[in-house]
Protein backbone atom coordinates (compact mmCIF):
# COMPACT_ATOMS: atom_id res chain seq x y z
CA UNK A 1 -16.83 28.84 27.80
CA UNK A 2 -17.11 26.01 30.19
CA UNK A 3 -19.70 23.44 31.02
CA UNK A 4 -19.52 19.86 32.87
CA UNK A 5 -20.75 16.85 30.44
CA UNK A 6 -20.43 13.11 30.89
CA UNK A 7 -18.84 14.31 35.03
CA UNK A 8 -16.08 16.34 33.11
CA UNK A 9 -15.54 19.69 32.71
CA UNK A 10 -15.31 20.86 29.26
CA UNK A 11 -14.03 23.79 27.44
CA UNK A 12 -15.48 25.07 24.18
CA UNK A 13 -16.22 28.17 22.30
CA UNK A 14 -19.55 28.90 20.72
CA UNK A 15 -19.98 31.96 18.08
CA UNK A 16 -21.92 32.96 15.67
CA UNK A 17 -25.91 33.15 15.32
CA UNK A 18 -26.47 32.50 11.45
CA UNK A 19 -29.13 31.05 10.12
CA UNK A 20 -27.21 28.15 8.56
CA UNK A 21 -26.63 24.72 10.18
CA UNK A 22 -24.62 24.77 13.15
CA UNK A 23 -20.44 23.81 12.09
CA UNK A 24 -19.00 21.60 14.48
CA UNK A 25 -15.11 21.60 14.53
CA UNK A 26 -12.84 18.63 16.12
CA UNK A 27 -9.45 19.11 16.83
CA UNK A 28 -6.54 16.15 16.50
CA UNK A 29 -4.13 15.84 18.41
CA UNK A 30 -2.25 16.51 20.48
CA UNK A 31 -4.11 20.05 19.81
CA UNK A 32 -6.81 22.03 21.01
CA UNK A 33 -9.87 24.01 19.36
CA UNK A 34 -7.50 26.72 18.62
CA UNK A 35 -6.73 24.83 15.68
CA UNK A 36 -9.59 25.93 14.52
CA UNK A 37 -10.06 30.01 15.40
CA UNK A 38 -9.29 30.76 11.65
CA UNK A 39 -12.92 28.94 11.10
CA UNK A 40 -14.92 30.20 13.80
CA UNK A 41 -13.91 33.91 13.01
CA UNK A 42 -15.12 32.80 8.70
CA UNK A 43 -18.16 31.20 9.34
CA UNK A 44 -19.85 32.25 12.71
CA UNK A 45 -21.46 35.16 10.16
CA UNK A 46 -23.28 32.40 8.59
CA UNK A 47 -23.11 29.41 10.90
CA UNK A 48 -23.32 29.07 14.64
CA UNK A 49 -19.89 27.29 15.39
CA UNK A 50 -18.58 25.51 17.56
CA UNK A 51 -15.29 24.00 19.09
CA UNK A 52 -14.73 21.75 21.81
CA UNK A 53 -11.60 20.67 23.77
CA UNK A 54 -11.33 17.14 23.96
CA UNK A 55 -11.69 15.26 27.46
CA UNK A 56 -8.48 15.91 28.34
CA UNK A 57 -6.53 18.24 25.75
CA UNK A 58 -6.52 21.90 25.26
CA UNK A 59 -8.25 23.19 28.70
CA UNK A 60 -10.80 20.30 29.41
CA UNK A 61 -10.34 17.78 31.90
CA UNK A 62 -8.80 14.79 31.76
CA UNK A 63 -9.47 11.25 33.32
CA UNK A 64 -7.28 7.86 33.85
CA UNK A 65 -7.00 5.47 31.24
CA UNK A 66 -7.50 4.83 27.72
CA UNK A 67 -10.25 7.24 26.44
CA UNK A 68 -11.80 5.77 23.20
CA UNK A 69 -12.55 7.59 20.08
CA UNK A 70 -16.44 6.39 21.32
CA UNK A 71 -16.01 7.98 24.33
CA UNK A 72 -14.74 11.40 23.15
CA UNK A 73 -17.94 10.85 20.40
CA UNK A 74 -20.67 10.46 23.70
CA UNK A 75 -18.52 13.48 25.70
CA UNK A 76 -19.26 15.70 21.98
CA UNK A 77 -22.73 14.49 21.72
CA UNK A 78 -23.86 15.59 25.41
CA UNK A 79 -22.07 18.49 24.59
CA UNK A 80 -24.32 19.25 22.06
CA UNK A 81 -27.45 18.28 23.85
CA UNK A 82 -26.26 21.08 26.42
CA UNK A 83 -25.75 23.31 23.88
CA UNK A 84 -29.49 22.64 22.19
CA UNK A 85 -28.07 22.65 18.77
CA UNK A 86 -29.76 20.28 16.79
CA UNK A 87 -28.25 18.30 13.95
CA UNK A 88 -25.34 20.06 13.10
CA UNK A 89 -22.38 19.36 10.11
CA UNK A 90 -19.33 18.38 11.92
CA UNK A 91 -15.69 18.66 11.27
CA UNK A 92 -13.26 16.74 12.62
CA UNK A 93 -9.30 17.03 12.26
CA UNK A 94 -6.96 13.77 12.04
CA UNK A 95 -8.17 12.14 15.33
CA UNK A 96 -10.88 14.48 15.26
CA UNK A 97 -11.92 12.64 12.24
CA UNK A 98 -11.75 9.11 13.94
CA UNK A 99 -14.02 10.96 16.51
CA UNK A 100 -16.43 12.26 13.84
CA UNK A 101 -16.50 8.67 12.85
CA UNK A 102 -17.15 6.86 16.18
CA UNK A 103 -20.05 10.21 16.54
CA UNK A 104 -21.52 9.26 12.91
CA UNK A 105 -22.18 5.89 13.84
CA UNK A 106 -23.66 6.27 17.27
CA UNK A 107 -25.29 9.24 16.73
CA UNK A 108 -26.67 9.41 12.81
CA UNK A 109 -29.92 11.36 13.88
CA UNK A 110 -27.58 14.12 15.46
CA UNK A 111 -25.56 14.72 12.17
CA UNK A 112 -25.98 16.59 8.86
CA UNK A 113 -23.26 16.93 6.87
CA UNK A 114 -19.95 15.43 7.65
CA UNK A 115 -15.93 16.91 7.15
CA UNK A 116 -13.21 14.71 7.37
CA UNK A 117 -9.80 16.48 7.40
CA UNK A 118 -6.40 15.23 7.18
CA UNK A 119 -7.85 11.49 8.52
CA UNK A 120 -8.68 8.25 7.66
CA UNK A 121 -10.62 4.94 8.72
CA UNK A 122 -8.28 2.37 9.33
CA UNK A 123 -7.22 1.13 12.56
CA UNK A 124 -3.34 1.52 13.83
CA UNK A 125 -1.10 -1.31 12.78
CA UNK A 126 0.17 -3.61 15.41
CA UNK A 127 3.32 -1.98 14.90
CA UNK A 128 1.89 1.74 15.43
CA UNK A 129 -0.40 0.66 18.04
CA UNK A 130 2.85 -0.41 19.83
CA UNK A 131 4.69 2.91 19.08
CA UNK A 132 1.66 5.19 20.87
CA UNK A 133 1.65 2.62 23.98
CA UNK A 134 5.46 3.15 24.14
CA UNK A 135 5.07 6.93 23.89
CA UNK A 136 2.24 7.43 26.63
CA UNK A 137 4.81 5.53 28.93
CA UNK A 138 7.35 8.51 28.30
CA UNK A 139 4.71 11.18 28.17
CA UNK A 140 4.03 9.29 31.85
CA UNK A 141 7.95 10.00 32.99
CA UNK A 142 8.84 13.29 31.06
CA UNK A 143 5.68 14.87 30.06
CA UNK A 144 3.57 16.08 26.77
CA UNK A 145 7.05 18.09 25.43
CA UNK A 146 7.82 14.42 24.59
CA UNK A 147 4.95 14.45 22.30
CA UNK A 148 5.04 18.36 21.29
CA UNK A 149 9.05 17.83 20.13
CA UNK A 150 8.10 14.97 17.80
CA UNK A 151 4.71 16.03 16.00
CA UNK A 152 5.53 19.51 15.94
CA UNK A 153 7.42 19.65 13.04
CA UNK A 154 5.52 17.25 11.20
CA UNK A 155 2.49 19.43 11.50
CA UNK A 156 3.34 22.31 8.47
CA UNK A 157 4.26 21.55 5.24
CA UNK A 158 8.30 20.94 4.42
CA UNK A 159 8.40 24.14 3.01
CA UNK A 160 6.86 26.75 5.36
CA UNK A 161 9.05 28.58 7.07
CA UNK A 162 6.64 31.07 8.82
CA UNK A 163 8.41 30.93 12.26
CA UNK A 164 4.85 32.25 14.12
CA UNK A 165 2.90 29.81 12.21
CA UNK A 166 5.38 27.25 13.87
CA UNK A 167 5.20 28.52 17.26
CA UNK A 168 1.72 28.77 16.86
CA UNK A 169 1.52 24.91 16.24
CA UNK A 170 3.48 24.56 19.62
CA UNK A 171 1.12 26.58 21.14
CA UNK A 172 -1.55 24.10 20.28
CA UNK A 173 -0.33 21.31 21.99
CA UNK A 174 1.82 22.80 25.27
CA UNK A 175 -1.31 23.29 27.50
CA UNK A 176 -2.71 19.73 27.54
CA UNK A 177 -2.80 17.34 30.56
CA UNK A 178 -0.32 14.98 30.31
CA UNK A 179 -2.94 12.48 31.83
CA UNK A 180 -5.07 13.47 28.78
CA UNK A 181 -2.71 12.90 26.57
CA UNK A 182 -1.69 9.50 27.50
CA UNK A 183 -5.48 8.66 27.11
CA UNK A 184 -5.91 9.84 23.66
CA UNK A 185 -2.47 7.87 22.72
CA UNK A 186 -3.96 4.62 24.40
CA UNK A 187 -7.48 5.23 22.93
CA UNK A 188 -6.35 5.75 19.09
CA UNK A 189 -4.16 2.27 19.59
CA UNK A 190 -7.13 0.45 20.85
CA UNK A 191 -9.45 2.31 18.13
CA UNK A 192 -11.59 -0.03 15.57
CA UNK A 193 -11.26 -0.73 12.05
CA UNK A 194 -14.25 2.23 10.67
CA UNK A 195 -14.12 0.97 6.50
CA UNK A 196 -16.63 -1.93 7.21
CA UNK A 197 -19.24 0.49 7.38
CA UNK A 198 -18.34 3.60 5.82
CA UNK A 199 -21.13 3.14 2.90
CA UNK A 200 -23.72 3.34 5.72
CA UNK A 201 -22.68 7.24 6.05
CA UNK A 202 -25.82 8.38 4.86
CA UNK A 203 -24.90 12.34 4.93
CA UNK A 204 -23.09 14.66 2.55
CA UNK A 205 -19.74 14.58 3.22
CA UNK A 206 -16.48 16.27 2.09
CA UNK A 207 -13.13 14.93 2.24
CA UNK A 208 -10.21 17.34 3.01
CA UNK A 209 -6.55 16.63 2.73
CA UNK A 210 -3.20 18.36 2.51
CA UNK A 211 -0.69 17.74 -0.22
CA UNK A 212 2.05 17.19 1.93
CA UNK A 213 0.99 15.51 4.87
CA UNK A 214 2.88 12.78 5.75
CA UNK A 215 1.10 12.37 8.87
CA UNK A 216 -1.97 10.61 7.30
CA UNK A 217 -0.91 10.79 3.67
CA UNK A 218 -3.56 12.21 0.92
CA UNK A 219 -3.77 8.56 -0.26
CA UNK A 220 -6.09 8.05 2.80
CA UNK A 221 -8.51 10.82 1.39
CA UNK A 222 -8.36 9.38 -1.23
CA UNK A 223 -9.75 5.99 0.18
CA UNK A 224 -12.62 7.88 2.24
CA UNK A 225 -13.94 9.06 -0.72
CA UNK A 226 -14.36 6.23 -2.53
CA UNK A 227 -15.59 4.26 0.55
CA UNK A 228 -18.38 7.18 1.73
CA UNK A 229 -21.64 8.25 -0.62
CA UNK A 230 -21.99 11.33 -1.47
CA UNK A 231 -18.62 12.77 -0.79
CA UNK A 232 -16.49 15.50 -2.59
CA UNK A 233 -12.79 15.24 -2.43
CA UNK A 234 -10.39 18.42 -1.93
CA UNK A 235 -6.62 18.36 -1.90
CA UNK A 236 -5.17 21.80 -0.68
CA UNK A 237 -1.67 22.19 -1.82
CA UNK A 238 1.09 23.84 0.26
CA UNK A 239 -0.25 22.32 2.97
CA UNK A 240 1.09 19.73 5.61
CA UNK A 241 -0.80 17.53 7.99
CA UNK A 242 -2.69 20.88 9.95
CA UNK A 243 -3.97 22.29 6.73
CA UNK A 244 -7.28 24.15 8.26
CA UNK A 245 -4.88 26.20 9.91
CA UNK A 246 -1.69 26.36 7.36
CA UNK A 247 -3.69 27.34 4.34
CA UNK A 248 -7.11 28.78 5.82
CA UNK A 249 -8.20 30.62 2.96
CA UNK A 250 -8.12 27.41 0.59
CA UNK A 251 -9.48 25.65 3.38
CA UNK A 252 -12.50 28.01 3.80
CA UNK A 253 -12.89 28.36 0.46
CA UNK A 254 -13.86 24.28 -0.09
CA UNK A 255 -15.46 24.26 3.15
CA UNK A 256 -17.89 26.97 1.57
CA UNK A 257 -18.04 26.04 -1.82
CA UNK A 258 -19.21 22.25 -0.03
CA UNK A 259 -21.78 24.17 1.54
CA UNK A 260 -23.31 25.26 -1.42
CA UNK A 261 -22.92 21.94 -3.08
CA UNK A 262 -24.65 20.31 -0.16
CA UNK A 263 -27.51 22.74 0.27
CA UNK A 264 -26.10 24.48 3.64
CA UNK A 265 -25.22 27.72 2.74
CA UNK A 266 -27.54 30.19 3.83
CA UNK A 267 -26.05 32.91 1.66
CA UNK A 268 -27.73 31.21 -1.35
CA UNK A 269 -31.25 30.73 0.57
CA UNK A 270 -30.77 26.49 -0.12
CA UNK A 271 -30.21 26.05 3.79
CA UNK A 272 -32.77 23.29 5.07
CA UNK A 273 -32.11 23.67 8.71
């Protein structure tokens, strides 16, 4: 599905008629909401659910310059507006978590429940800041394979050797505007510190992580959890830095067992919405 928010046109897909809370899924990157399909085909029984495509990545559209994790926040809230969802429990993945962030603090009446996956709060070191600028600049002469070649691998877990699964991961990343890309690079240098007020988070939250990540390591769950009210921490062994999609059964599994923790899940008649 397609619509135009914010003078961009977005993709997204929207399934699922449950009576539970809408589930609101936010890819990292460089991905796109296919990420994310092993979700929407679990939970849209129970859940509406949704998944954008950033401004930018997967098949939305992409503008010049920097594009903050605020701005990718605003582009998800109209989205929802659109959409006439109502507070919904949103998900977001690595950047997708610094979005969920930047959306939680703008946009507290809009939001539920909150899951943080594979992420963390801190802004990029001086050093790492540095390292995205200098990438954009190549993605700018040779294109996103720059990008796809270098987090690729990094996205599975050492040990999986499940050559689809791989290409799958590739998959993710391949179709995104270049343009897009070097926005999200320049936004998550330029992206604020998000600790200072994580105790203001004033919504149930769960904190996923894989074991093996070494993309945001599990020590940064770790930190959420602590930092946030109300928060459950799961670690999902066997799993690298794209664990929704690596291990989607364990992943399901604590998003659903969450759900009943929190009050959401419908299949146990506690859902509020």
């Amino acid at each position: 599905m397609r619509t135009k928010v914010n003078g961009i046109e977005v993709a997204y897909t929207d399934e699922g008629e449950g009576k539970g809370l809408p589930l609101v899924f936010v890819h990292g990157f460089p991905l796109n909401r296919g990420t994310w399909s092993k979700q929407v085909g679990a939970f849209k029984a129970t859940n509406r659910v949704i998944a954008p495509d950033l401004r930018g990545l997967g098949e939305s559209e992409a503008t010049g310059g920097p594009v903050s994790m605020s701005r990718f926040a605003e582009d998800l809230y109209a989205l929802l507006q659109h959409l006439d969802t109502g507070p919904v429990i949103l998900a977001g993945h690595s950047m997708g978590g610094y979005v969920a962030l930047a959306f939680a603090k703008a946009f507290p009446q809009a939001l539920r429940g909150l899951v943080l996956v594979g992420t963390k709060a801190g802004p990029d070191t001086p050093e790492a800041a540095a390292a995205r600028r200098a990438t954009a600049e190549k993605v700018r002469a040779k294109g996103v394979s720059v990008v796809v070649d270098a987090m690729a691998p990094k996205m599975l877990s050492s040990g999986n050797t499940d050559a689809a699964m791989a290409q799958s991961v590739r998959d993710f990343m391949t179709g995104s505007n270049p343009e897009g890309v070097v926005g999200a690079l320049l936004g998550m240098a330029e992206r604020p510190d998000a600790g200072a007020w994580l105790d203001k988070i004033q919504v149930p939250t769960l904190v996923i992580a894989g074991a093996d990540d070494t993309i945001i390591p599990p020590s940064e769950a770790e930190a959420l959890t602590k930092a946030i009210p109300n928060t459950q921490l799961k670690l999902i062994f066997d799993a690298g830095h794209l664990v929704a999609f690596e291990q989607f059964g364990a992943f399901n599994e604590a998003l659903r067992d969450w759900l009943a923790w929190a009050a959401f899940d419908p299949r146990r008649g506690m859902c509020d919405a």
